[in-house]
PDB file of N, CA and C in Angstrom:
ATOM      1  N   UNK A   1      15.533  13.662  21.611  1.00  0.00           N
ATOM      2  CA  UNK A   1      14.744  13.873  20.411  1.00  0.00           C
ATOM      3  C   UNK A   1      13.340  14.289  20.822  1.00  0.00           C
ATOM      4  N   UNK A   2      12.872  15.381  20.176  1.00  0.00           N
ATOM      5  CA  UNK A   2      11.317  15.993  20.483  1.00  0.00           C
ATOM      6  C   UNK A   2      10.425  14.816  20.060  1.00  0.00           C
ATOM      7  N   UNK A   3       9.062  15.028  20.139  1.00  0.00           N
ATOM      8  CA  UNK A   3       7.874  14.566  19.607  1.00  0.00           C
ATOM      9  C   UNK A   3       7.449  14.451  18.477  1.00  0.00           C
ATOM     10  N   UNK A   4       8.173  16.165  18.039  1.00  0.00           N
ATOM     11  CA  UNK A   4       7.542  16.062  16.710  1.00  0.00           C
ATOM     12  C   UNK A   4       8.305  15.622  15.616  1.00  0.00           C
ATOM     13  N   UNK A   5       9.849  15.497  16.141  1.00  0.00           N
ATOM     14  CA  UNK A   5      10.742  14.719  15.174  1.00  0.00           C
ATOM     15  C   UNK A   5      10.307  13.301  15.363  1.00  0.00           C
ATOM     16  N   UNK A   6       9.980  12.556  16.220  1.00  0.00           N
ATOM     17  CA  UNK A   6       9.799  11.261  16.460  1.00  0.00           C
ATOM     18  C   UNK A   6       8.202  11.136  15.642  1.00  0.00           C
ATOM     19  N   UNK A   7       7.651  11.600  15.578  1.00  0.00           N
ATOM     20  CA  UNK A   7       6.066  11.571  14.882  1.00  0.00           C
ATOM     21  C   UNK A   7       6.580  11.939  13.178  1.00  0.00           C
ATOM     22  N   UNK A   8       7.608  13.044  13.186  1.00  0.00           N
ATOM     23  CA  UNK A   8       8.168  12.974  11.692  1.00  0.00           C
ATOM     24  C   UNK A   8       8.514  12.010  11.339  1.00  0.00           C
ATOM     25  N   UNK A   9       9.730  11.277  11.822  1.00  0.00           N
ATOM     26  CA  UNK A   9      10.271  10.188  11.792  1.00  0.00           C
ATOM     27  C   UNK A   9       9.181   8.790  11.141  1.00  0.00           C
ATOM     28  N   UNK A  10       7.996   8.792  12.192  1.00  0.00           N
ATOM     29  CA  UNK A  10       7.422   7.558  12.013  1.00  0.00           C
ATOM     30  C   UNK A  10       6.632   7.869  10.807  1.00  0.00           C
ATOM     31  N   UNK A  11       5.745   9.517  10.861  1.00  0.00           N
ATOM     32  CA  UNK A  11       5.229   9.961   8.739  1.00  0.00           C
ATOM     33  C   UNK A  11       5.917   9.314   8.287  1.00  0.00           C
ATOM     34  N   UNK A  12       7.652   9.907   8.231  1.00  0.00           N
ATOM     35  CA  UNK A  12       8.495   9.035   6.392  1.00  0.00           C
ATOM     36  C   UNK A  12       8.376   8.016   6.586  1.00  0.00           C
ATOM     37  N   UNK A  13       8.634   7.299   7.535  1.00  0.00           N
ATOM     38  CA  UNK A  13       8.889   5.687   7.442  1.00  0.00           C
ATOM     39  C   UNK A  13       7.560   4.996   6.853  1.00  0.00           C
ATOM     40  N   UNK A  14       5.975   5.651   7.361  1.00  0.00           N
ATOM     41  CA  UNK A  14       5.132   5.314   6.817  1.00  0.00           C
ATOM     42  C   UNK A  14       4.969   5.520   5.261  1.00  0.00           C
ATOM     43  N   UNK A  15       5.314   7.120   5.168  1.00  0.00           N
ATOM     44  CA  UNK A  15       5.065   7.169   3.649  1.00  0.00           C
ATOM     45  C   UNK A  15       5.896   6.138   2.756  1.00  0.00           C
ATOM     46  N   UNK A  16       6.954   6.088   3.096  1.00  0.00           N
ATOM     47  CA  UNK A  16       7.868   5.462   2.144  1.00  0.00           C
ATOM     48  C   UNK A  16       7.276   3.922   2.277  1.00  0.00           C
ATOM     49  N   UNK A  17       6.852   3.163   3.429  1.00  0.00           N
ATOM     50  CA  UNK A  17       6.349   1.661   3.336  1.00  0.00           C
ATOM     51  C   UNK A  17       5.103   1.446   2.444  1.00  0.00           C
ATOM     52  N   UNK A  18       4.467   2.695   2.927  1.00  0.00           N
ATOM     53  CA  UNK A  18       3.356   2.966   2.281  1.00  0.00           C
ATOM     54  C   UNK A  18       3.205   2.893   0.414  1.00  0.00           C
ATOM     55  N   UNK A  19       4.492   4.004   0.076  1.00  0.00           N
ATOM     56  CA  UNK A  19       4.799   3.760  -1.409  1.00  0.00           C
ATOM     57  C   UNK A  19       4.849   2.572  -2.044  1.00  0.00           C
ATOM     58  N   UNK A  20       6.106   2.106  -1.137  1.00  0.00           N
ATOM     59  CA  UNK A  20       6.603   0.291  -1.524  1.00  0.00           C
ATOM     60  C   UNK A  20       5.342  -0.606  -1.518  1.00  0.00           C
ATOM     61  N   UNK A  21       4.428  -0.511  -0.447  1.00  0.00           N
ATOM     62  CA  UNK A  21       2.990  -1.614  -0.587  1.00  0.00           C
ATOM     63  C   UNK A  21       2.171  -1.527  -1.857  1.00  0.00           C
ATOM     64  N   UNK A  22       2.090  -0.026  -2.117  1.00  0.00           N
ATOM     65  CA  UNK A  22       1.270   0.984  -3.170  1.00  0.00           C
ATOM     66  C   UNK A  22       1.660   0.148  -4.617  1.00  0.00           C
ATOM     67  N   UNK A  23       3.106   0.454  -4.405  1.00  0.00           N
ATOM     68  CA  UNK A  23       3.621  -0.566  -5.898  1.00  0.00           C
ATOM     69  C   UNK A  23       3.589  -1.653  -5.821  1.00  0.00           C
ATOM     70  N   UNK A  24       3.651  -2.513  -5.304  1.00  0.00           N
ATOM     71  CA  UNK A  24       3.564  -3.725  -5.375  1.00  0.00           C
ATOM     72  C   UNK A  24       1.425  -4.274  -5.409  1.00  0.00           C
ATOM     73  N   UNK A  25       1.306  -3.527  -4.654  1.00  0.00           N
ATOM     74  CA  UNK A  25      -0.548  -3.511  -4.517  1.00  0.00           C
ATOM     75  C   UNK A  25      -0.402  -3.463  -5.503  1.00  0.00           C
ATOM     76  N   UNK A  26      -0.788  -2.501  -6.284  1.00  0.00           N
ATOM     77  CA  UNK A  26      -1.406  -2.203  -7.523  1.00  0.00           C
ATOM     78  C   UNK A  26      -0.793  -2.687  -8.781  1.00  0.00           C
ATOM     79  N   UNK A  27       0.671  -3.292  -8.945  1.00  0.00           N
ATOM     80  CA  UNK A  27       1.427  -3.514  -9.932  1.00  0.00           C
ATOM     81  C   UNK A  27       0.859  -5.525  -9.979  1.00  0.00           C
ATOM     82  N   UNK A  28       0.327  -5.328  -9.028  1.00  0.00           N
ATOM     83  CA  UNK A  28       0.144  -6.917  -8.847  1.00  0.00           C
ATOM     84  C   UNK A  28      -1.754  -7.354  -9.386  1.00  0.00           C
ATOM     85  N   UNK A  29      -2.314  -6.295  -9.722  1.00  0.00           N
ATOM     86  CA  UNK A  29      -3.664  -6.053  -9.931  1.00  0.00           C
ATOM     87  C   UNK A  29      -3.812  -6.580 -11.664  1.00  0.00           C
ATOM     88  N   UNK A  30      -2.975  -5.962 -12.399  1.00  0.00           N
ATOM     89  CA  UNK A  30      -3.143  -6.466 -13.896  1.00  0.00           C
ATOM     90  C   UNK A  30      -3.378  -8.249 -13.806  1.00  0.00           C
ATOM     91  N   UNK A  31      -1.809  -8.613 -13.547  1.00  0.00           N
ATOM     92  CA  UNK A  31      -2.097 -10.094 -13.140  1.00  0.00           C
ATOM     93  C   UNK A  31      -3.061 -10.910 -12.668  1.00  0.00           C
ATOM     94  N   UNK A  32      -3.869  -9.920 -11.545  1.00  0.00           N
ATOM     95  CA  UNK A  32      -4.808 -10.768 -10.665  1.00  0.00           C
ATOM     96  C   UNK A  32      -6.152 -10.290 -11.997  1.00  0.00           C
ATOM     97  N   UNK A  33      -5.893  -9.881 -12.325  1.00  0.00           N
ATOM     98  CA  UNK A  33      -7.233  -9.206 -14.052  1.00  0.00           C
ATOM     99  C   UNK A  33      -7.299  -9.955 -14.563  1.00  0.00           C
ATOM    100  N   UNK A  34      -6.015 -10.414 -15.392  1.00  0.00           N
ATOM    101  CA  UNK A  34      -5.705 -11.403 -16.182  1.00  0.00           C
ATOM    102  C   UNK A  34      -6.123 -12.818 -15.701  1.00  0.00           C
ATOM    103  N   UNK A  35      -5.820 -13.219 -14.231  1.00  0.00           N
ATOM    104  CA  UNK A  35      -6.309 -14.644 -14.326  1.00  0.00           C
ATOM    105  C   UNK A  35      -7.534 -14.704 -13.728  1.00  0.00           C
ATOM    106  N   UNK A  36      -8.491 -13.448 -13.167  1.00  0.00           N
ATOM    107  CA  UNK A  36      -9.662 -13.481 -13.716  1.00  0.00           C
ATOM    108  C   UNK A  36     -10.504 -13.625 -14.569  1.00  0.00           C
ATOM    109  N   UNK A  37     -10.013 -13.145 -15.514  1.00  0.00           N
ATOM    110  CA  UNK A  37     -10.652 -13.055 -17.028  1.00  0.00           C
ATOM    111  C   UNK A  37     -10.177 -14.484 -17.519  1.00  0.00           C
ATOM    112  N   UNK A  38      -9.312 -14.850 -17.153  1.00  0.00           N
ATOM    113  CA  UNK A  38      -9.241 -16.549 -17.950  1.00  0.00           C
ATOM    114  C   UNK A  38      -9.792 -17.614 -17.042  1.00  0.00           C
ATOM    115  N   UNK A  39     -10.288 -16.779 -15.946  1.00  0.00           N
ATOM    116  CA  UNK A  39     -10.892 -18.267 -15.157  1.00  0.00           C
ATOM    117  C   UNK A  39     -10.368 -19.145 -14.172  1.00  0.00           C
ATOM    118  N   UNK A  40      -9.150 -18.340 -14.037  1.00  0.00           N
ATOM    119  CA  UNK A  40      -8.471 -19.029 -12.790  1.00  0.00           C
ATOM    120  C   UNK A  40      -8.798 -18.726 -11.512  1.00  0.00           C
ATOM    121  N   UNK A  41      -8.874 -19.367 -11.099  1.00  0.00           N
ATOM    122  CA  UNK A  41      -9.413 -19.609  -9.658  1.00  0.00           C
ATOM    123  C   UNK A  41      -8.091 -19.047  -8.268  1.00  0.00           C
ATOM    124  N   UNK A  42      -6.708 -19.455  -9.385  1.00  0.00           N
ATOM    125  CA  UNK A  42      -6.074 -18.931  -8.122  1.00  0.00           C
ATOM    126  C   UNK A  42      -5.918 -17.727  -8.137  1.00  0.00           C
ATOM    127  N   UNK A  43      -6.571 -16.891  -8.591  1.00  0.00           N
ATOM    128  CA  UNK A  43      -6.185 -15.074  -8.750  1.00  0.00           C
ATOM    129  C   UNK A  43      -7.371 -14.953  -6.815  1.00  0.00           C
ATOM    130  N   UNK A  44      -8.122 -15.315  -6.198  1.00  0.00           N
ATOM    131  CA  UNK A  44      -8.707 -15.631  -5.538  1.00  0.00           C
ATOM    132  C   UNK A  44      -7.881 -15.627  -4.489  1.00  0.00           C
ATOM    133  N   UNK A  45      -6.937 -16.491  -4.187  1.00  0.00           N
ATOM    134  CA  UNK A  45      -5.653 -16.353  -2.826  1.00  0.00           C
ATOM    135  C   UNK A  45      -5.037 -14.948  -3.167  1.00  0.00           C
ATOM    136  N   UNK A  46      -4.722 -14.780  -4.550  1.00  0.00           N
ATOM    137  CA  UNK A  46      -3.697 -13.998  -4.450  1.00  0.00           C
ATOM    138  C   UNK A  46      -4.233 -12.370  -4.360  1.00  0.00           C
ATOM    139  N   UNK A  47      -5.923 -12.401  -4.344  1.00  0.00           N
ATOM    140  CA  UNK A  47      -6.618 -11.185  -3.916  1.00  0.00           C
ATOM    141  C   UNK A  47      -6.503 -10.906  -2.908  1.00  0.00           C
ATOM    142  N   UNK A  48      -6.873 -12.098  -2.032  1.00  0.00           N
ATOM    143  CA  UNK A  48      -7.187 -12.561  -0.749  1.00  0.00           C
ATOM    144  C   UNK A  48      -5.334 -11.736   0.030  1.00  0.00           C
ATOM    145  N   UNK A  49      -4.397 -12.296  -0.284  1.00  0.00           N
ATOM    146  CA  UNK A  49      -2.883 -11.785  -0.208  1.00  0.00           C
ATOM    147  C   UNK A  49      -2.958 -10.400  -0.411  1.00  0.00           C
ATOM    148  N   UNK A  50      -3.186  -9.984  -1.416  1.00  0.00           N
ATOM    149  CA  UNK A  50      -3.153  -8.541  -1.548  1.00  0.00           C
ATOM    150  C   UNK A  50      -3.763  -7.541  -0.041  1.00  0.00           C
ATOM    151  N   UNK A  51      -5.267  -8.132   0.153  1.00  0.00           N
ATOM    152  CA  UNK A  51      -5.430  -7.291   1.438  1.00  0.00           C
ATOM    153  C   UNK A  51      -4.676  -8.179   2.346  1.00  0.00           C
ATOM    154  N   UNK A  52      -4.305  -9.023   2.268  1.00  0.00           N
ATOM    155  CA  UNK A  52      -3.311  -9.288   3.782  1.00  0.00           C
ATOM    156  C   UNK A  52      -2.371  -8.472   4.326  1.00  0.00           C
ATOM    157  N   UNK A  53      -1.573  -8.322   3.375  1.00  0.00           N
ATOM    158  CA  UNK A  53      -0.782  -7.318   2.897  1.00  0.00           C
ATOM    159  C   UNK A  53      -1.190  -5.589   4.097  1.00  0.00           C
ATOM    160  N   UNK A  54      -2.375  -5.278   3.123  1.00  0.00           N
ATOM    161  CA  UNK A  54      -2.774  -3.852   3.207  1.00  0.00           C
ATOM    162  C   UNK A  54      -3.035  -3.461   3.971  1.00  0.00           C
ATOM    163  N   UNK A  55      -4.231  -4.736   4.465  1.00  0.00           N
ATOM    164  CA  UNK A  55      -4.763  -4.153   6.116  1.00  0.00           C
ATOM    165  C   UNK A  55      -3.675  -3.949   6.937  1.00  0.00           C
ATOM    166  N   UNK A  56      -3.511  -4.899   7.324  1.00  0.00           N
ATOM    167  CA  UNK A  56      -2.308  -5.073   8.456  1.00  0.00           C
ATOM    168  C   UNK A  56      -1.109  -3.792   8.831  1.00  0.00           C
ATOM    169  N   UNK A  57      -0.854  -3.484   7.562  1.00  0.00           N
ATOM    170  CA  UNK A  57      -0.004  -2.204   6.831  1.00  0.00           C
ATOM    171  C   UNK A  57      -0.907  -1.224   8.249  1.00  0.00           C
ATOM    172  N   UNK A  58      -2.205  -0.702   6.932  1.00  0.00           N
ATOM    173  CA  UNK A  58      -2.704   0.486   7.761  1.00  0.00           C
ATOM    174  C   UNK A  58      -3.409   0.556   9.031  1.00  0.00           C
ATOM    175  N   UNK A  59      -3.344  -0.979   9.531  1.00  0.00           N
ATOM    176  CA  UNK A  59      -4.033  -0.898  10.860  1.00  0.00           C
ATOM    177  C   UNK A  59      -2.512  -0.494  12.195  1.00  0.00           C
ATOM    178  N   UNK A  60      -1.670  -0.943  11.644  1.00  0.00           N
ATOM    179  CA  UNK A  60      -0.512  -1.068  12.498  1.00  0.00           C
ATOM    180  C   UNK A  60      -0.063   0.992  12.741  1.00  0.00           C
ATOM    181  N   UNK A  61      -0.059   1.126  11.202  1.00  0.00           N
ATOM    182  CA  UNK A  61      -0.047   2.966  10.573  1.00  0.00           C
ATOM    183  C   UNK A  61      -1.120   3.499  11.885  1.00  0.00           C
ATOM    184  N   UNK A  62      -2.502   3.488  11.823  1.00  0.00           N
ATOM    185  CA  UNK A  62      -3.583   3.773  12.814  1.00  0.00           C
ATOM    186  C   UNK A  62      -2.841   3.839  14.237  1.00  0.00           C
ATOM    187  N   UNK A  63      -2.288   2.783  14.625  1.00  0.00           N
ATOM    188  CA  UNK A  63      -1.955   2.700  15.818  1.00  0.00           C
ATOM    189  C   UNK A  63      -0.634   3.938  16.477  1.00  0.00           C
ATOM    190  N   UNK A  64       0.458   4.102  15.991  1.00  0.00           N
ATOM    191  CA  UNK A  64       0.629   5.408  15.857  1.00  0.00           C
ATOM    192  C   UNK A  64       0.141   6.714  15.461  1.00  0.00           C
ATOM    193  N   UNK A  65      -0.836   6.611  15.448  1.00  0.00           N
ATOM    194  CA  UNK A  65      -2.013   8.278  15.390  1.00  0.00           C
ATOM    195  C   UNK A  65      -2.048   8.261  13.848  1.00  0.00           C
ATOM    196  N   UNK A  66      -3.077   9.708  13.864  1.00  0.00           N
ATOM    197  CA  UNK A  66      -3.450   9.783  12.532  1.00  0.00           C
ATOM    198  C   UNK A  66      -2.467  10.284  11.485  1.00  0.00           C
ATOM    199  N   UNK A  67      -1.863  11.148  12.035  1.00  0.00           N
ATOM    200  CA  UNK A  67      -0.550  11.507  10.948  1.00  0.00           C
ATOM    201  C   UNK A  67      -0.126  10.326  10.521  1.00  0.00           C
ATOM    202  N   UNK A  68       0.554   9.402  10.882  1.00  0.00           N
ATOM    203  CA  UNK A  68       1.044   8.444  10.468  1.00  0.00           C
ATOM    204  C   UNK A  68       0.259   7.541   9.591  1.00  0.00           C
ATOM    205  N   UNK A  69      -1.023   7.647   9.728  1.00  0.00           N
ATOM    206  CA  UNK A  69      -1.797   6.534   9.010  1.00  0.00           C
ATOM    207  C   UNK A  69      -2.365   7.253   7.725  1.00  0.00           C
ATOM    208  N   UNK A  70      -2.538   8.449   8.219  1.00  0.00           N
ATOM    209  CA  UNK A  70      -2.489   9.874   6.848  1.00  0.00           C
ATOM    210  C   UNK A  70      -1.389   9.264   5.303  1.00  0.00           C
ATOM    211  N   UNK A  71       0.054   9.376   6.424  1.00  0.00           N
ATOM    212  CA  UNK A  71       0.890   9.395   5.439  1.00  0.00           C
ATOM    213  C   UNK A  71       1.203   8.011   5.160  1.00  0.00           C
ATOM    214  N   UNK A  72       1.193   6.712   5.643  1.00  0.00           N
ATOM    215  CA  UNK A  72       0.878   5.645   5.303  1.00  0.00           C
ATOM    216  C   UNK A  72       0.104   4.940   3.878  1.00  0.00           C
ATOM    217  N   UNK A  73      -1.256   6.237   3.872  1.00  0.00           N
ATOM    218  CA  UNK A  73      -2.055   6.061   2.843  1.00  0.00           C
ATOM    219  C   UNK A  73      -1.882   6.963   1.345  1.00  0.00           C
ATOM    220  N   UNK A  74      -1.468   7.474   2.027  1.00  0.00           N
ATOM    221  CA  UNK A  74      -0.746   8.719   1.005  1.00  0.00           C
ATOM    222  C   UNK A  74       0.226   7.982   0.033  1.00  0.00           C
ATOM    223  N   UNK A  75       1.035   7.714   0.925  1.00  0.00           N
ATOM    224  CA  UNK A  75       2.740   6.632   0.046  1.00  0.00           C
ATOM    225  C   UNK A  75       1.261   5.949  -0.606  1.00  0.00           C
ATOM    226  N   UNK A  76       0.463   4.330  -0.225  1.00  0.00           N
ATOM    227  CA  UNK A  76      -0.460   3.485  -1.025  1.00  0.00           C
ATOM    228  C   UNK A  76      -0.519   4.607  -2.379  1.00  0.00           C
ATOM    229  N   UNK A  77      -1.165   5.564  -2.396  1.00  0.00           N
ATOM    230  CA  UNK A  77      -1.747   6.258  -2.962  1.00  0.00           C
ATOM    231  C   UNK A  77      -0.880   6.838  -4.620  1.00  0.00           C
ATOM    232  N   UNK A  78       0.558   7.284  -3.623  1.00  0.00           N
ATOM    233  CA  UNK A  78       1.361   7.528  -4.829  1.00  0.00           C
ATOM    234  C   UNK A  78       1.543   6.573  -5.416  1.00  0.00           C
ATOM    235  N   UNK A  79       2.087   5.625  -5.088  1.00  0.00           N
ATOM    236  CA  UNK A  79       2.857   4.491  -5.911  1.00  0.00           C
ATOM    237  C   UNK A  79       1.608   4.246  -6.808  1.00  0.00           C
ATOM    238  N   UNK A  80       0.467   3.994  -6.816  1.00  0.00           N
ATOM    239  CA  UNK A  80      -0.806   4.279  -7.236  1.00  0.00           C
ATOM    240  C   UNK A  80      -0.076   4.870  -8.594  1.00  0.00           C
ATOM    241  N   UNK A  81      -0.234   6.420  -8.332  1.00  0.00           N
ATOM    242  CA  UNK A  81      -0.150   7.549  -9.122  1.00  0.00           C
ATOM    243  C   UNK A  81       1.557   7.467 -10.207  1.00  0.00           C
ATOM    244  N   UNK A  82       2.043   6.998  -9.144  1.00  0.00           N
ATOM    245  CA  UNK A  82       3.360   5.742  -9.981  1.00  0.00           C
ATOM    246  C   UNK A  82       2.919   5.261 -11.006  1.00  0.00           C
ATOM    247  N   UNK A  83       2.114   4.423 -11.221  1.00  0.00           N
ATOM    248  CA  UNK A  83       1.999   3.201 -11.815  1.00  0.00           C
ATOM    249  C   UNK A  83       1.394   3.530 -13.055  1.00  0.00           C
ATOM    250  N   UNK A  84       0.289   4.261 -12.329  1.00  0.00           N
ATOM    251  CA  UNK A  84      -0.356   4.864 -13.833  1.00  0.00           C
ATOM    252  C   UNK A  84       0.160   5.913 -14.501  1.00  0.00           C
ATOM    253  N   UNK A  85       0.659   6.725 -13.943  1.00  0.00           N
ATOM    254  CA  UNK A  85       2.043   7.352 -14.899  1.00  0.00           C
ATOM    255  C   UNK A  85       2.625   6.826 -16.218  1.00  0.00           C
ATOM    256  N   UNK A  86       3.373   5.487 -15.703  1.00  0.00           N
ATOM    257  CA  UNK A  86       4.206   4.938 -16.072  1.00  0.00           C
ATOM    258  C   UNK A  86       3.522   3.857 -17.285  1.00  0.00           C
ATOM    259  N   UNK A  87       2.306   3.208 -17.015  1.00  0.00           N
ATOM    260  CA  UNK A  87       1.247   2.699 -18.065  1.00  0.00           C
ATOM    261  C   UNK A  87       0.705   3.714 -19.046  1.00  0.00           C
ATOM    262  N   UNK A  88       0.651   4.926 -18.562  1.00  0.00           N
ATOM    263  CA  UNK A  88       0.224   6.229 -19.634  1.00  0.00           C
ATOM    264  C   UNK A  88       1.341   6.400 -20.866  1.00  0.00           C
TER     265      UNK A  88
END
């Protein structure tokens, strides 16, 4: 297998993890709104969770070069563009 299939390879796998984090990131944001606005204190861990989550994601993405962390952020990005779609 070449380089550039193996660097393809690791793009989709990013984009697509990337998507899956994207939706769940952001689908998990109303909730963490909501028990802001009422005063709960535990929306606070579960912010805190959210970048646990994220970093880790795109620091690991980084470490296989920039393509990969490109398309890593890209997937975040759609599922993004998912979401609000789908709320529109």
């Amino acid at each position: 297998m070449s380089a550039g299939m193996i660097l393809g390879a690791q793009a989709a796998t990013a984009l697509l993890a990337g998507l899956a984090l994207g939706l769940f990131h952001f689908a998990t944001l109303a909730r963490l709104i909501a028990l802001l606005v009422a005063g709960r204190m535990v929306a606070v861990p579960l912010q805190l969770a959210r970048f646990a989550l994220l970093v880790p994601f795109l620091w690991i993405a980084a470490q296989f070069g920039a393509a990969v962390l490109l398309a890593g952020a890209a997937g975040i990005l759609a599922g993004r563009a998912l979401l609000l779609r789908r709320l529109r």
